[in-house]
Protein backbone atom coordinates (compact mmCIF):
# COMPACT_ATOMS: atom_id res chain seq x y z
CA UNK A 1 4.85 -11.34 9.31
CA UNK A 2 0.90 -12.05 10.93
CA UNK A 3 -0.29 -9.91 13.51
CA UNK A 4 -3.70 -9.84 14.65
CA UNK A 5 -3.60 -5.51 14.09
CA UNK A 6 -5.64 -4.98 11.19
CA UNK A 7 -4.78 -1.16 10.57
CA UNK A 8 -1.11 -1.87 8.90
CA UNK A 9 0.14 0.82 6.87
CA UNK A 10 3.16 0.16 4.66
CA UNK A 11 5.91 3.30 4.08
CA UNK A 12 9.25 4.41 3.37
CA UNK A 13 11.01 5.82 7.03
CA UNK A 14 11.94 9.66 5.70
CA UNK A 15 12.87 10.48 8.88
CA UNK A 16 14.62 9.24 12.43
CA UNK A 17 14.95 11.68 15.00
CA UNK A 18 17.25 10.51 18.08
CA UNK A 19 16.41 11.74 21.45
CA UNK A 20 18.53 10.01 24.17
CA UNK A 21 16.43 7.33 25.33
CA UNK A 22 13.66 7.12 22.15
CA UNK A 23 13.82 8.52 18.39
CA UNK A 24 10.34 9.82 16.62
CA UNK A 25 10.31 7.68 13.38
CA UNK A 26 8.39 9.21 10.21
CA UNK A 27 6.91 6.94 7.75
CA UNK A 28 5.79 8.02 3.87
CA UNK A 29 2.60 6.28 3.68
CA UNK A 30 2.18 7.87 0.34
CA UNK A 31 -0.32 10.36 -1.37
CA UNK A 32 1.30 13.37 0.61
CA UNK A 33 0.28 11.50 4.02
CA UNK A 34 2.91 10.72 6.62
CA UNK A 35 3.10 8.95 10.26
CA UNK A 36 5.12 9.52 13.41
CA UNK A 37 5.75 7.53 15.94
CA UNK A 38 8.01 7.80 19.09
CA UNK A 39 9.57 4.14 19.82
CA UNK A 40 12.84 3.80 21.80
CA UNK A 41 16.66 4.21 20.64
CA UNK A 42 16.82 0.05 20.91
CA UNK A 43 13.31 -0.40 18.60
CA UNK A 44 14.80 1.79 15.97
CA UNK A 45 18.15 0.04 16.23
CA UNK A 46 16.78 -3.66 16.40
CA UNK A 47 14.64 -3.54 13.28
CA UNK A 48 17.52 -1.54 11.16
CA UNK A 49 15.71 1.49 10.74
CA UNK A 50 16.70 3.61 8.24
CA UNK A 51 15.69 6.40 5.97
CA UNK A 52 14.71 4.96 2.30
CA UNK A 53 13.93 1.98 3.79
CA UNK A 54 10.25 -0.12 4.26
CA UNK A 55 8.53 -0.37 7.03
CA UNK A 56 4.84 -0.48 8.43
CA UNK A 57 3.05 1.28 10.82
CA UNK A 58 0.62 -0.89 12.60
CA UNK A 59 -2.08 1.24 14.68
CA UNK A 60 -3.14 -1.36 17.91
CA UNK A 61 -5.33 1.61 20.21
CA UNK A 62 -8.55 1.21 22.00
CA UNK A 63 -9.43 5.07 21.04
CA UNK A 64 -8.94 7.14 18.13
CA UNK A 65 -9.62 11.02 18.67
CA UNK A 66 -11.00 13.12 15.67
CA UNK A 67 -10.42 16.98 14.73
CA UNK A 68 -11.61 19.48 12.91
CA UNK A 69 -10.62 22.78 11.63
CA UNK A 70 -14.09 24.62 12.82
């Protein structure tokens, strides 16, 4: 696979959670750090989406917001 996204981050899915039309999808990315994301029902279905398995997040925005704890 090429895409032109440059922030790909490779996991393990730990989680699928179905909602009727979309599921929220989390990914392992490793060293405690995990990633959601909400795609729909037919997404998680078309890639075989699974817990245990591999996958990659790929992070395509035109803003990122930051936090703190202050």
């Amino acid at each position: 696979m090429k895409i032109s996204a440059r922030n790909q981050l490779k996991g393990k899915v730990v989680s699928i959670k179905e909602g009727t039309v979309n599921g929220i999808v989390v990914l392992d990315i490793g060293g405690g750090n995990k990633v959601s994301a909400t795609i729909s029902l037919d997404a998680i279905r078309e890639l075989g989406l699974k817990p245990g398995e591999d996958a990659y997040a790929i992070i395509k925005a035109t803003s990122v917001m930051i936090g703190t704890d202050h």
